[in-house]
PDB file of N, CA and C in Angstrom:
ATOM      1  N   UNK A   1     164.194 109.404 109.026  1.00  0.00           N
ATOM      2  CA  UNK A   1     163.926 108.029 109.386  1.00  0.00           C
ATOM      3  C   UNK A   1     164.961 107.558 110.399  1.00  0.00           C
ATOM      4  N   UNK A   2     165.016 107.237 111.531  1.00  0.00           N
ATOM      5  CA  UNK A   2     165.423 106.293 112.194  1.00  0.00           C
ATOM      6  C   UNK A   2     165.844 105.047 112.119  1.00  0.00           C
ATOM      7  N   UNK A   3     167.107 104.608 112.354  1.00  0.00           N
ATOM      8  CA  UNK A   3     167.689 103.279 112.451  1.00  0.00           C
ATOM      9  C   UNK A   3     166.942 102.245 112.192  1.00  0.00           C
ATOM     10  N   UNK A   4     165.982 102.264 113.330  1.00  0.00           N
ATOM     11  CA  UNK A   4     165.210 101.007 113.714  1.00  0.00           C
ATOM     12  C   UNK A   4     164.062 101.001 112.206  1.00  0.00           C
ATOM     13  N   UNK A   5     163.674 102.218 111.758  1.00  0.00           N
ATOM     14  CA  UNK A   5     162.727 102.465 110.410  1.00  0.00           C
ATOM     15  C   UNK A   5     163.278 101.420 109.328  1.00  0.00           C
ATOM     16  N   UNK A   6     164.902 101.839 109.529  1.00  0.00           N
ATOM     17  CA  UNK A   6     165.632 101.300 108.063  1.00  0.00           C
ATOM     18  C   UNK A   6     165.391 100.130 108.294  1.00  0.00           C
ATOM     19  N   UNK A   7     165.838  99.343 109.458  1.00  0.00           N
ATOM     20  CA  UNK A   7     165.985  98.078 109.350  1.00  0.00           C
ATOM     21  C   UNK A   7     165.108  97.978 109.265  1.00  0.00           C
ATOM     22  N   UNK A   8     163.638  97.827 109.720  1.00  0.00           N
ATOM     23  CA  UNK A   8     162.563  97.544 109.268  1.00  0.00           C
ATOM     24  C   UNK A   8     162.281  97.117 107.751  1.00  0.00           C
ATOM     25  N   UNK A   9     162.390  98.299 107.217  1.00  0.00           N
ATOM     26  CA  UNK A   9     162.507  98.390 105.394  1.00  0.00           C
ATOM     27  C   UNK A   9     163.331  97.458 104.780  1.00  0.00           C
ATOM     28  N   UNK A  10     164.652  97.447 105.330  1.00  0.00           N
ATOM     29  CA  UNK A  10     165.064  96.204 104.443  1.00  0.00           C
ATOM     30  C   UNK A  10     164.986  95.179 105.154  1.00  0.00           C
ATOM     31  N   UNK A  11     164.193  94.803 106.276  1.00  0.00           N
ATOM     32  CA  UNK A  11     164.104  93.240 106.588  1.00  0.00           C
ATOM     33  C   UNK A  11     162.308  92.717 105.741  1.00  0.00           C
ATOM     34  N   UNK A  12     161.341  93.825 105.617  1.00  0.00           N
ATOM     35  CA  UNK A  12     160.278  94.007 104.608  1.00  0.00           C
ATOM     36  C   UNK A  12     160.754  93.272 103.118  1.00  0.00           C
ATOM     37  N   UNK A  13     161.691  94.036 103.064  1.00  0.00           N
ATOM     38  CA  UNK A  13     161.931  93.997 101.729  1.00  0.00           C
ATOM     39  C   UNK A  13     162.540  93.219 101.365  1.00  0.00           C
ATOM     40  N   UNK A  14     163.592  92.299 101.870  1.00  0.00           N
ATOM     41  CA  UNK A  14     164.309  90.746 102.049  1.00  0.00           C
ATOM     42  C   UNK A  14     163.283  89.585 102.090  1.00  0.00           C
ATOM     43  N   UNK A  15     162.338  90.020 103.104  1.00  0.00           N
ATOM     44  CA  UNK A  15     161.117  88.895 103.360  1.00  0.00           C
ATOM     45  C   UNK A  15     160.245  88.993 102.168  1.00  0.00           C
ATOM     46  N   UNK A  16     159.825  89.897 101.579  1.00  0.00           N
ATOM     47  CA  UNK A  16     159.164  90.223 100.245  1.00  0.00           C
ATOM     48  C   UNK A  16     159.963  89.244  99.196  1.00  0.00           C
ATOM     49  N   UNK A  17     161.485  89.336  99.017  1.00  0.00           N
ATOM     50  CA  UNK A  17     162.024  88.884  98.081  1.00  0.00           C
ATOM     51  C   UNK A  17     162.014  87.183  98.589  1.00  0.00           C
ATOM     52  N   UNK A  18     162.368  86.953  99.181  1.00  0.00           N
ATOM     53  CA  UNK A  18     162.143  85.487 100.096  1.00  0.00           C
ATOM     54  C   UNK A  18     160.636  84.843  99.622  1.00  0.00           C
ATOM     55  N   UNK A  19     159.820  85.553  99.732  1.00  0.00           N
ATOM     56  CA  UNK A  19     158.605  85.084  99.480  1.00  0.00           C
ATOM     57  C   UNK A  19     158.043  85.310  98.138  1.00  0.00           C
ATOM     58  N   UNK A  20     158.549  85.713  97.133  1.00  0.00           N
ATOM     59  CA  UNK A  20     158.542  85.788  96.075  1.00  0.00           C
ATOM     60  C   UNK A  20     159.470  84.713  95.205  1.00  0.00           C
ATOM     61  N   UNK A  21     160.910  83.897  95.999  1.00  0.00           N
ATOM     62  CA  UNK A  21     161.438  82.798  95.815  1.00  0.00           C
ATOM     63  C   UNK A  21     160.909  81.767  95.814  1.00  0.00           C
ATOM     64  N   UNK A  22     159.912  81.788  96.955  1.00  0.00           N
ATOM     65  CA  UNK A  22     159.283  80.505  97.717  1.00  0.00           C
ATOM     66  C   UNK A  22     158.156  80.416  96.345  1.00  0.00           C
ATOM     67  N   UNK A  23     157.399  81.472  96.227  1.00  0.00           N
ATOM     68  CA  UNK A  23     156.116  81.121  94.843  1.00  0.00           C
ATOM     69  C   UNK A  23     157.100  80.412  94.132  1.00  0.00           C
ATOM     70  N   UNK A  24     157.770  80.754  93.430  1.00  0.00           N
ATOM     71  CA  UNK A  24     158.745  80.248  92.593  1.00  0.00           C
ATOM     72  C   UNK A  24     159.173  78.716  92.450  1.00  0.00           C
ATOM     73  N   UNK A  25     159.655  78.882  93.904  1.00  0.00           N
ATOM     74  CA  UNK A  25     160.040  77.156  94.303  1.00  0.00           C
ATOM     75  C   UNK A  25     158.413  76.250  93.977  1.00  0.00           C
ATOM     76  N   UNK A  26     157.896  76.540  94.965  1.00  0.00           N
ATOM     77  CA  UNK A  26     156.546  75.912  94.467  1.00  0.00           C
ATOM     78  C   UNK A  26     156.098  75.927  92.766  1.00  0.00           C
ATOM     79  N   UNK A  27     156.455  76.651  92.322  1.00  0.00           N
ATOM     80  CA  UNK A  27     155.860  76.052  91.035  1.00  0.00           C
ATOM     81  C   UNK A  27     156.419  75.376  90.161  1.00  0.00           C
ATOM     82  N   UNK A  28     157.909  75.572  90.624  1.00  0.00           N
ATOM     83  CA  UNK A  28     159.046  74.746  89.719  1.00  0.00           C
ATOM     84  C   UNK A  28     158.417  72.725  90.568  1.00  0.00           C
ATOM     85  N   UNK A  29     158.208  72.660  91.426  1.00  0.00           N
ATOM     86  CA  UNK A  29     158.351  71.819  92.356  1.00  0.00           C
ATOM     87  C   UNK A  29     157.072  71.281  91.547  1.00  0.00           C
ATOM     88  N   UNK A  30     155.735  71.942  91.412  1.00  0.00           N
ATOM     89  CA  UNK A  30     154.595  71.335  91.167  1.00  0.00           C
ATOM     90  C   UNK A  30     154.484  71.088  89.469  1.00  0.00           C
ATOM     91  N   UNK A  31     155.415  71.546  88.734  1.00  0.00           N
ATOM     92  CA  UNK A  31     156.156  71.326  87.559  1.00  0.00           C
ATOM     93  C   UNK A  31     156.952  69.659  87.525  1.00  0.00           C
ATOM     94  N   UNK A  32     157.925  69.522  88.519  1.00  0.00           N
ATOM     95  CA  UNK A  32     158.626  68.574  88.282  1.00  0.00           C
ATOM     96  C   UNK A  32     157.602  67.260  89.289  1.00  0.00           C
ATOM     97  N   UNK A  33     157.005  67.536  89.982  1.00  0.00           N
ATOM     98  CA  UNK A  33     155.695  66.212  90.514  1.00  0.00           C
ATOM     99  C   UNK A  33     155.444  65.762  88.800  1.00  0.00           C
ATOM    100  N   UNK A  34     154.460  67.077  88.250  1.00  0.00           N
ATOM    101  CA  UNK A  34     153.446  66.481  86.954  1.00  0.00           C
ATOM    102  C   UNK A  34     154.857  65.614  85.987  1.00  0.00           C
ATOM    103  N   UNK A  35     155.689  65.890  85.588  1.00  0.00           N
ATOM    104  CA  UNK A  35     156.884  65.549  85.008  1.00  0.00           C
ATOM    105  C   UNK A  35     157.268  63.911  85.203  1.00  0.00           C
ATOM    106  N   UNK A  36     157.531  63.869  86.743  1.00  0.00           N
ATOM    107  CA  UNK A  36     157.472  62.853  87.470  1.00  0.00           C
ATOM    108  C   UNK A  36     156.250  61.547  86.949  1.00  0.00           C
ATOM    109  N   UNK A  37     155.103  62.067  87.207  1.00  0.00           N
ATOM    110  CA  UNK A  37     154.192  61.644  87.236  1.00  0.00           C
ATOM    111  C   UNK A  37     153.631  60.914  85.661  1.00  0.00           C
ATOM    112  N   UNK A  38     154.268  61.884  84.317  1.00  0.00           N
ATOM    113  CA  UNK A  38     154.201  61.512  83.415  1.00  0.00           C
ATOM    114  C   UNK A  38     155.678  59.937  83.124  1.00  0.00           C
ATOM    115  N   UNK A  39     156.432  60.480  84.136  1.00  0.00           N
ATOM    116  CA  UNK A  39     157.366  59.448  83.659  1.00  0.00           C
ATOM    117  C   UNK A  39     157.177  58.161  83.967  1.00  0.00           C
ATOM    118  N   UNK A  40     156.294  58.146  85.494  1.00  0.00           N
ATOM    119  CA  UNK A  40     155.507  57.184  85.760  1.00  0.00           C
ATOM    120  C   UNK A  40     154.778  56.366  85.043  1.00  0.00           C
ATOM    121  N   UNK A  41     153.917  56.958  84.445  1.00  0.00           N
ATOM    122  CA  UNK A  41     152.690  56.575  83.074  1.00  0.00           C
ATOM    123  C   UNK A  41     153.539  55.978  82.157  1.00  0.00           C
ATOM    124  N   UNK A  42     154.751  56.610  81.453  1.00  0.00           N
ATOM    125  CA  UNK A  42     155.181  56.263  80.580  1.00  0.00           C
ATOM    126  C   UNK A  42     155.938  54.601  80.393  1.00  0.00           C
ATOM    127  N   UNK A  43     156.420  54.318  81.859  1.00  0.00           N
ATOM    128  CA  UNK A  43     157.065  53.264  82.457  1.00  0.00           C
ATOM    129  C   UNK A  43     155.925  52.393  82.584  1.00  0.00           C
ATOM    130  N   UNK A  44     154.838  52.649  83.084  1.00  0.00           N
ATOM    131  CA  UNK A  44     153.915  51.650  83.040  1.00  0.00           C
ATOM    132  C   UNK A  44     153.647  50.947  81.996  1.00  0.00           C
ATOM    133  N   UNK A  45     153.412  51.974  80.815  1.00  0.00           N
ATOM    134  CA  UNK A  45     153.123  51.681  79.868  1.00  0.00           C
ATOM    135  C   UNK A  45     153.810  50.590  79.015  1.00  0.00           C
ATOM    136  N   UNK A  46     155.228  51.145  79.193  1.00  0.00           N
ATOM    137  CA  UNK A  46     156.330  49.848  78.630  1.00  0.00           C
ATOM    138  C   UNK A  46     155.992  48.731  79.327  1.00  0.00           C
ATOM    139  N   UNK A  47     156.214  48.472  80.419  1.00  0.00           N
ATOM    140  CA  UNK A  47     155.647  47.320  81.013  1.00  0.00           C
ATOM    141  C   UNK A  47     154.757  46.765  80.644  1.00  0.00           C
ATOM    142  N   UNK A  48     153.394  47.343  80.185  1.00  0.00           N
ATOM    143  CA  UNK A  48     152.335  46.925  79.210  1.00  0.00           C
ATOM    144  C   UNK A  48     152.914  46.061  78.173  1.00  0.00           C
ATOM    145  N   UNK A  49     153.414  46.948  77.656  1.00  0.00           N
ATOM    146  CA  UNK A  49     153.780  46.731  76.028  1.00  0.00           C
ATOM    147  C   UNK A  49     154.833  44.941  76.224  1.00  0.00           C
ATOM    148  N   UNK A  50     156.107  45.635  77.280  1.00  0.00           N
ATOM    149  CA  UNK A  50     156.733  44.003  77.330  1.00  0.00           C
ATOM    150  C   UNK A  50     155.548  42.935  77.628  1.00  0.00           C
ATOM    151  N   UNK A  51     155.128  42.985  78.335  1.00  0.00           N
ATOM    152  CA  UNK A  51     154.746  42.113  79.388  1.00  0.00           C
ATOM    153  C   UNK A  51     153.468  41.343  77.984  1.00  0.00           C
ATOM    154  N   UNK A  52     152.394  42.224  77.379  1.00  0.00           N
ATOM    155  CA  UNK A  52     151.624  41.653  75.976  1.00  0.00           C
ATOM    156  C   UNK A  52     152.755  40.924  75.329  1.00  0.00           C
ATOM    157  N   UNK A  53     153.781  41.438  75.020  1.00  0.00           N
ATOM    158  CA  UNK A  53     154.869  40.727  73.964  1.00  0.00           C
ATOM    159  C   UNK A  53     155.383  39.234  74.289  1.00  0.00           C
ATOM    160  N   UNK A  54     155.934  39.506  75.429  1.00  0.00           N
ATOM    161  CA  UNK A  54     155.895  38.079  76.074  1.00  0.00           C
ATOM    162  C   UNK A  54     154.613  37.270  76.098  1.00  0.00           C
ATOM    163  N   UNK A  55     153.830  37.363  76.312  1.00  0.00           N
ATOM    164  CA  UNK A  55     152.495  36.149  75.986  1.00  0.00           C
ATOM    165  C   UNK A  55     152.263  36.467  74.759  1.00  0.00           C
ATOM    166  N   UNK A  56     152.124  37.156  74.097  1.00  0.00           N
ATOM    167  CA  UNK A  56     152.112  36.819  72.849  1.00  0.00           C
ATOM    168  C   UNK A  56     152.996  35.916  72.284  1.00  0.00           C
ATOM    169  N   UNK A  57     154.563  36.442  72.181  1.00  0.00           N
ATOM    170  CA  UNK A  57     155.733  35.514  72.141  1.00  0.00           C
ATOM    171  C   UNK A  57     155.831  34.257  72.548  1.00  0.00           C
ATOM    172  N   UNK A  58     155.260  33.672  73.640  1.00  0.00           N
ATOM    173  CA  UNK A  58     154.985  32.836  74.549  1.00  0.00           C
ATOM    174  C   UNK A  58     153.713  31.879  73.510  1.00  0.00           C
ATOM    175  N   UNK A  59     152.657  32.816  73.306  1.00  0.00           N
ATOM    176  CA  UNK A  59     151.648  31.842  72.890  1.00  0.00           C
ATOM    177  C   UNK A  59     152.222  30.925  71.294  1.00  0.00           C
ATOM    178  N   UNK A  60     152.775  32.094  70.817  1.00  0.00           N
ATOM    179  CA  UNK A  60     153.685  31.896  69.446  1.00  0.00           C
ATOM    180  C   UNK A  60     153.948  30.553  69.398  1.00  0.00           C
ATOM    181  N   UNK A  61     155.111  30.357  70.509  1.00  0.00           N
ATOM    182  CA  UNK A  61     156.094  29.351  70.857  1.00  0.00           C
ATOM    183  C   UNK A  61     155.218  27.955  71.050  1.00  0.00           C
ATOM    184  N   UNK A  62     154.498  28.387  72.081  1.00  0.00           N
ATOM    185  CA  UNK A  62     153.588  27.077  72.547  1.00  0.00           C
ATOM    186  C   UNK A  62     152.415  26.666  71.228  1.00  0.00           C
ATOM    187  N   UNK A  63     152.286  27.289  70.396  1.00  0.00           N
ATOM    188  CA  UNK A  63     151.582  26.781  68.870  1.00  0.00           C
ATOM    189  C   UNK A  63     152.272  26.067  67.696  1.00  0.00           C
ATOM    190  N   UNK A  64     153.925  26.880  67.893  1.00  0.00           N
ATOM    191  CA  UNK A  64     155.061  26.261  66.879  1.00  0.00           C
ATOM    192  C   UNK A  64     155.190  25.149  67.646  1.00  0.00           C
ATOM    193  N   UNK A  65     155.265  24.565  69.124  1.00  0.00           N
ATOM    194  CA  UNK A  65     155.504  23.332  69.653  1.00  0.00           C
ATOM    195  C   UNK A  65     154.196  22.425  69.111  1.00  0.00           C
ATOM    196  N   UNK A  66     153.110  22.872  69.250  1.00  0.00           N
ATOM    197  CA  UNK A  66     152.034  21.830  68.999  1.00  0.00           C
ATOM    198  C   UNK A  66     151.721  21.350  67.772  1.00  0.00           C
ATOM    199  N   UNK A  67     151.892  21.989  66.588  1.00  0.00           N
ATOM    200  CA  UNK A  67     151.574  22.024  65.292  1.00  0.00           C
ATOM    201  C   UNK A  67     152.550  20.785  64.912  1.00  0.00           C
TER     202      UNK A  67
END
């Protein structure tokens, strides 16, 4: 084999490993979006939850005033 063969082979074989990182990255990446995305939901949700409490709390108040 020739010089120019080798390098060939291990620049193959670097780019192979490179691109076998990159799958990798991508799935860790499309892992931490869905992650993300749940933390999103979850935050909304509290917001739900305060935001009912307060008018509820609210309506509470404005019934103990009228009574």
């Amino acid at each position: 084999m020739s010089n120019q063969e080798v390098t060939l082979a291990l620049i193959n074989q670097k780019l192979d490993t490179l691109n076998e990182k990159v799958c990798e990255n991508q799935k860790q990446i499309e892992e931490l979006k869905e992650q993300v995305n749940l933390g999103r939901g979850a935050l909304t949700g509290l917001r739900v939850v305060f935001w009912l409490g307060s008018v509820i709390g609210s309506l509470y108040i404005i019934w103990k005033m009228i009574k």
